[in-house]
Protein backbone atom coordinates (compact mmCIF):
# COMPACT_ATOMS: atom_id res chain seq x y z
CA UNK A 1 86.90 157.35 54.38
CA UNK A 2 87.17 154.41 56.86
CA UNK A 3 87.76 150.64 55.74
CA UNK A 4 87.29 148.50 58.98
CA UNK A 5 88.07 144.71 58.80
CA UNK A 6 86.54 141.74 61.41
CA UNK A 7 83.21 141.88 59.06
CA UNK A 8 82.20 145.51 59.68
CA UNK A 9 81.85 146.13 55.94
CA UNK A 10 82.76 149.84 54.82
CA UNK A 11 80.04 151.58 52.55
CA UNK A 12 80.66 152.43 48.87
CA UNK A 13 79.85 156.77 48.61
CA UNK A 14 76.89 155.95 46.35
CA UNK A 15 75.74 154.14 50.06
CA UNK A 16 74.24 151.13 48.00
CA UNK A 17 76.79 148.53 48.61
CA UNK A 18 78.83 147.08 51.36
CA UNK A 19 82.40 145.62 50.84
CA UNK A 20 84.53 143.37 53.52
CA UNK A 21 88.04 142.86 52.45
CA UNK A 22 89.08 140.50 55.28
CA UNK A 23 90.52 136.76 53.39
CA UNK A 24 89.75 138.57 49.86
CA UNK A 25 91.37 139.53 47.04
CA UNK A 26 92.09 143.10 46.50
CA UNK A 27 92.82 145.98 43.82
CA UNK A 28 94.77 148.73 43.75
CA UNK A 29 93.82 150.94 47.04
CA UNK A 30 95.14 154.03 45.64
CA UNK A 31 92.90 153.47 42.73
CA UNK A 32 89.57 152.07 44.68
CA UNK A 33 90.37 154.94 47.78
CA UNK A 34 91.89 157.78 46.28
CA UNK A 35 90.92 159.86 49.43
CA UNK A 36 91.34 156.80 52.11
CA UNK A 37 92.33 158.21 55.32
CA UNK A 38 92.30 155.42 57.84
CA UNK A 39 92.48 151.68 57.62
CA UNK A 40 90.95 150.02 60.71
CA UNK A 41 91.73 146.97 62.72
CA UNK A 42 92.03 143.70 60.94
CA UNK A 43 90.43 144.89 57.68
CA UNK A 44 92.83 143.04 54.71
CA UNK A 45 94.09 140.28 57.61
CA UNK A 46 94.40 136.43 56.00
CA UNK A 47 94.48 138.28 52.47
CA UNK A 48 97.02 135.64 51.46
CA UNK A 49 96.94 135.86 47.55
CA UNK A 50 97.48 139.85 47.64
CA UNK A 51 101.37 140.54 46.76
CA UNK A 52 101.24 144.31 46.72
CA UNK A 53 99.13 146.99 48.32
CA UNK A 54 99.42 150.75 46.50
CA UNK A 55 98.00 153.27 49.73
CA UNK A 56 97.57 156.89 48.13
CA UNK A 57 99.25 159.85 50.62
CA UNK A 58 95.82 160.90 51.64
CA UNK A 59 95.91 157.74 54.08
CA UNK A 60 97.22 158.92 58.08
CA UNK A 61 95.76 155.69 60.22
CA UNK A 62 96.22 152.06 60.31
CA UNK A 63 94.67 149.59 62.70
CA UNK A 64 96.29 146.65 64.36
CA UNK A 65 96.58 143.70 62.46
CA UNK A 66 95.47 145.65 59.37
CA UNK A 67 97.69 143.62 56.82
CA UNK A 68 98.36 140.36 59.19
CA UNK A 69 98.65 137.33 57.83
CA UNK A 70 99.08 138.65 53.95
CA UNK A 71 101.48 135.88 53.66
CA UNK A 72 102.33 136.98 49.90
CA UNK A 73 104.11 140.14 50.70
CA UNK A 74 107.56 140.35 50.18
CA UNK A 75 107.92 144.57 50.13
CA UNK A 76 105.86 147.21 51.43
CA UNK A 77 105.81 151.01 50.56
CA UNK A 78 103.98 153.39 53.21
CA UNK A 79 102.89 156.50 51.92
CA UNK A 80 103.48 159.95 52.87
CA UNK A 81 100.42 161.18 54.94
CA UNK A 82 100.68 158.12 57.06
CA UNK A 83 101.45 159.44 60.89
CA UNK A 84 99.52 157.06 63.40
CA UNK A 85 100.20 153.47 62.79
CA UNK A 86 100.07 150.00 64.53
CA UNK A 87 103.26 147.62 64.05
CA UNK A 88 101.13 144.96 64.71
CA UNK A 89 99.44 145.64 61.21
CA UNK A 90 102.25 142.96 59.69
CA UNK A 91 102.05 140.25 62.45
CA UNK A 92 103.11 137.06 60.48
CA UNK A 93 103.86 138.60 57.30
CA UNK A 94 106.66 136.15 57.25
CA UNK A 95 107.73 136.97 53.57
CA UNK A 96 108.30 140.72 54.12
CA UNK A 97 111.22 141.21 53.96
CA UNK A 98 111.42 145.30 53.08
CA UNK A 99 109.40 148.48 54.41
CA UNK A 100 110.31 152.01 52.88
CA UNK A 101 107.72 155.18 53.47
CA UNK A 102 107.74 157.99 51.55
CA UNK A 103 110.58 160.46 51.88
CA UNK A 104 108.55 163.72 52.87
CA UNK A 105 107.28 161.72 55.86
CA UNK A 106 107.06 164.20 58.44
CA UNK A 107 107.32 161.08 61.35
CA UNK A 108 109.09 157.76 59.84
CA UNK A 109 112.32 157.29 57.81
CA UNK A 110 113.46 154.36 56.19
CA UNK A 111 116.99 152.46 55.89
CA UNK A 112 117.54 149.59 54.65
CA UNK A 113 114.31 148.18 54.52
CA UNK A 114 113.45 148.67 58.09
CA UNK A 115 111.29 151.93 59.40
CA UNK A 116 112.59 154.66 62.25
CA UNK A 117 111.44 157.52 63.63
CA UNK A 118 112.17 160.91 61.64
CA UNK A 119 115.90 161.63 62.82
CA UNK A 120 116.88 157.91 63.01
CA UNK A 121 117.80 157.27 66.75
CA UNK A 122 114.68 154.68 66.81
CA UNK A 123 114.13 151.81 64.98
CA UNK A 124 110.58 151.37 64.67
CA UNK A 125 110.16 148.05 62.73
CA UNK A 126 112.21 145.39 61.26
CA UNK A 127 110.38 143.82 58.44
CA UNK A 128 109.18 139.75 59.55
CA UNK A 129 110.67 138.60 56.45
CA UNK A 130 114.04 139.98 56.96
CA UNK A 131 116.99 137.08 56.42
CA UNK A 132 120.46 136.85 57.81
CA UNK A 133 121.28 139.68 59.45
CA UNK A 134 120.79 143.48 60.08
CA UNK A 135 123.71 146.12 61.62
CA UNK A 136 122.13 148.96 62.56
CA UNK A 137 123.59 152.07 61.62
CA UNK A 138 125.31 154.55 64.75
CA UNK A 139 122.85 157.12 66.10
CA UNK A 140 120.20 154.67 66.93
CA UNK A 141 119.27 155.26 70.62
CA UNK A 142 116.48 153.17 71.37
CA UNK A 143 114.94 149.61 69.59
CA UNK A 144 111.44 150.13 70.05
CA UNK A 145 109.24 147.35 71.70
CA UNK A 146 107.69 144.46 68.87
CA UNK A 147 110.99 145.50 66.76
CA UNK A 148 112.12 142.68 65.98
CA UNK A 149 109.19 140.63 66.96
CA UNK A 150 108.53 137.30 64.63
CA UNK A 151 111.45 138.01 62.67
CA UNK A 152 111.49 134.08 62.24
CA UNK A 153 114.62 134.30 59.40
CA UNK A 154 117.03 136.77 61.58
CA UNK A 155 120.17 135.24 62.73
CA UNK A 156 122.46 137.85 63.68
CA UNK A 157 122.27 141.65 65.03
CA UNK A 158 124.71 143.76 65.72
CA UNK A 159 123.78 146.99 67.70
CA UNK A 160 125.90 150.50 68.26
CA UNK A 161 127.94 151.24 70.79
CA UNK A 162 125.03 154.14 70.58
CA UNK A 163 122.35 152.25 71.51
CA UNK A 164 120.72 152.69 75.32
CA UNK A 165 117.80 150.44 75.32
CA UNK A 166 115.51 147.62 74.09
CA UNK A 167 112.15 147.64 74.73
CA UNK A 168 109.21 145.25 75.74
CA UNK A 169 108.77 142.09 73.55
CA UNK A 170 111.72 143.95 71.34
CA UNK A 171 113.12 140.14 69.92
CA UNK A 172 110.41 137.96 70.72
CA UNK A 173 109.37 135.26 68.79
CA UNK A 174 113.14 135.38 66.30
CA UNK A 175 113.64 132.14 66.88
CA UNK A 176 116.47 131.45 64.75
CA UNK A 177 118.57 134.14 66.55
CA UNK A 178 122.06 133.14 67.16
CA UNK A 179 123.92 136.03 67.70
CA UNK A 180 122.78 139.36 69.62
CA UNK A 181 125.81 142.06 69.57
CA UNK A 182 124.34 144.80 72.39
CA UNK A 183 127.33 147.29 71.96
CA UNK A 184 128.77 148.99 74.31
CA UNK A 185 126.34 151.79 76.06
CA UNK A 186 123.47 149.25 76.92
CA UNK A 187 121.65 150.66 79.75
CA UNK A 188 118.19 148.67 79.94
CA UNK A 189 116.48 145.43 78.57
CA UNK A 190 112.77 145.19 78.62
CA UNK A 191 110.59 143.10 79.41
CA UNK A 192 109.90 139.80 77.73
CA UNK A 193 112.88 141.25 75.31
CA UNK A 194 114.36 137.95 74.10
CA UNK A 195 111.01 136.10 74.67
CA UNK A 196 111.25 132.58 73.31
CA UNK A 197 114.71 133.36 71.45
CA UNK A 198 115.04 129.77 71.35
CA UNK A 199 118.69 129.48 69.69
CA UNK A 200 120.56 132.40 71.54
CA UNK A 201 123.21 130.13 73.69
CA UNK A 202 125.22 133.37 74.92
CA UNK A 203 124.92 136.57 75.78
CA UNK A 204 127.86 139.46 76.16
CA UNK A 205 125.89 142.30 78.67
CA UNK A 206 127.95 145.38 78.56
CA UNK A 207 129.77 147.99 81.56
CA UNK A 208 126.50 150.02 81.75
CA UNK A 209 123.46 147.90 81.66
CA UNK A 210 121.83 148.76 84.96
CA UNK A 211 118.20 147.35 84.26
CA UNK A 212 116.52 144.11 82.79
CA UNK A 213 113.20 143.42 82.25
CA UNK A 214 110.93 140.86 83.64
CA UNK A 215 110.92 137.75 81.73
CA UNK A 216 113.88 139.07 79.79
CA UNK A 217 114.92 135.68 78.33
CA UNK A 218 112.06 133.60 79.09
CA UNK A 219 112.13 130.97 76.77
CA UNK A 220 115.82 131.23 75.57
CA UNK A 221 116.13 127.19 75.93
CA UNK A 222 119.25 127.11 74.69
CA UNK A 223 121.01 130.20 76.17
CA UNK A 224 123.46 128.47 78.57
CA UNK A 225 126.13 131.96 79.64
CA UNK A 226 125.77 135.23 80.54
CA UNK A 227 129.26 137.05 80.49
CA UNK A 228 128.86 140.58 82.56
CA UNK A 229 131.76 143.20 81.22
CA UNK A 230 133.55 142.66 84.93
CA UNK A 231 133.25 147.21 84.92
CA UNK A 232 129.48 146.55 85.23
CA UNK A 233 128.23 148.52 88.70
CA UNK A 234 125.13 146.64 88.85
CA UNK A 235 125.61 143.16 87.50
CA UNK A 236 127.91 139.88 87.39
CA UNK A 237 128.68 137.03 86.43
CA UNK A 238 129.65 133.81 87.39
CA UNK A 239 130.10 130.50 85.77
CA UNK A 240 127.46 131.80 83.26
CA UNK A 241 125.32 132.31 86.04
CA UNK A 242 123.75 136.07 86.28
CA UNK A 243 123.91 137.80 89.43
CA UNK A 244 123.85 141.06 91.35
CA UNK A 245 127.43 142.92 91.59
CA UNK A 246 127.84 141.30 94.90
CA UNK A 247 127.11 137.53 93.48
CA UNK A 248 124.93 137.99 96.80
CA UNK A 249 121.72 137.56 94.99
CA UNK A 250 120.99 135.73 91.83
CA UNK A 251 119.49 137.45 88.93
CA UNK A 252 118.87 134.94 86.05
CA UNK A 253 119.86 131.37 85.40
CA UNK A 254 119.83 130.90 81.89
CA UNK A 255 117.34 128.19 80.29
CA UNK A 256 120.17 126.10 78.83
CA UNK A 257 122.42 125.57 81.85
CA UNK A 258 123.22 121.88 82.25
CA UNK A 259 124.17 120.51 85.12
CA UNK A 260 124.88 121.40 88.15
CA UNK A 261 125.27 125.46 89.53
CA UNK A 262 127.37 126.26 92.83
């Protein structure tokens, strides 16, 4: 069984009725579906009354943008079956503020309310609705990209010394973000990482990053100092300012830097 959203309704077995769920209220899945294998693109976006969604394990697919906007959520249980998934399925879900999946998941794990892959060296997805702060346990390689992305309520993340990279769009749009601890074996930013991380004012980059992104910080406004670990082979930094190792070419002037640069 497919349910689609953006008005292409999905047909009843009898074939004698049509339902969209797109902006509408909805019952149990599990009890509507109990063979639903894949949820399309869009098909319960803007449903902002619905609190809960019950998926049975039969369900492997969801679309992009599949739950967006379901402003009500505050927790979110994927099932067992489900292997191929979009992250984009909880774009402004702002309330969310937990994901767990089912613990004979043969793909995704789940700690602490946020989703990695099977043996925990990628985090997948932080929740949108997550508040405060999140310390990410050691093992985890690699944040994948959209991670973190909207996470409008996240102040603070620490990272292990573990960690290697951050991909595309990773932090974008957490725009309360203070603090950003990268640990200590940082090796490459992505692109458009800390996109429009609007209250970051300063960023530690460790001895091994060798690589950042295009657009890295684009839209930090108030990130004013970069300070490069001085062992750094690649990088440097002076009076905030980020540059190659040879401070013969500069790399990135942060948004918030006042004044006048020499």
């Amino acid at each position: 069984m497919l349910l689609s959203g953006h008005g292409r309704p999905w047909r009843w077995p009898d074939q004698s009725r049509f339902v969209r769920f797109s902006g509408l209220p909805v019952p149990h899945i599990d009890r509507l579906f109990p063979v639903l294998i894949t949820i399309g693109d869009n098909t319960f976006s803007y449903c902002s009354s619905m609190a809960s969604f019950d998926l049975p394990d039969s369900l492997t697919s969801v679309g992009q943008y599949a739950f967006s906007y379901c402003i009500s959520l505050t927790q979110f249980a994927l099932p067992n079956g489900l292997i191929n998934l979009k992250w984009s399925m909880f774009t402004g879900c702002y309330r969310l503020g937990s994901l767990t999946i089912g613990s004979e998941n043969p793909v995704y794990a789940s700690v602490d309310g946020m989703i990695f892959n099977k043996g925990l060296t990628t985090l997948m997805k932080c929740p949108t609705g997550r508040i405060g702060y999140v310390d990410l346990p050691t093992g985890v390689l690699e944040i994948a990209p959209y991670a973190f992305q909207g996470c409008r309520s996240l102040r603070s993340v620490d990272l292990p010394d573990t960690a290697r990279s951050i991909g595309d769009y990773a932090f974008d749009g957490c725009y309360i973000l203070v603090s950003v601890d990268l640990g200590n074996g940082m090796e490459v930013i992505g692109d458009y990482a800390f996109y429009n991380c609007d209250s970051l004012t300063r960023l530690e980059l460790p001895a091994g990053l060798t690589s950042i992104g295009h657009g890295s910080f684009r839209g930090c406004h108030d990130l004013a100092t970069f300070d490069v670990d001085p062992d750094n082979q690649v990088f440097a930094s002076h009076d905030g300012v980020l540059y190659d190792k040879e401070n013969s070419a500069l790399s990135v002037c942060p948004e918030g830097r006042a004044g006048h640069v020499d």
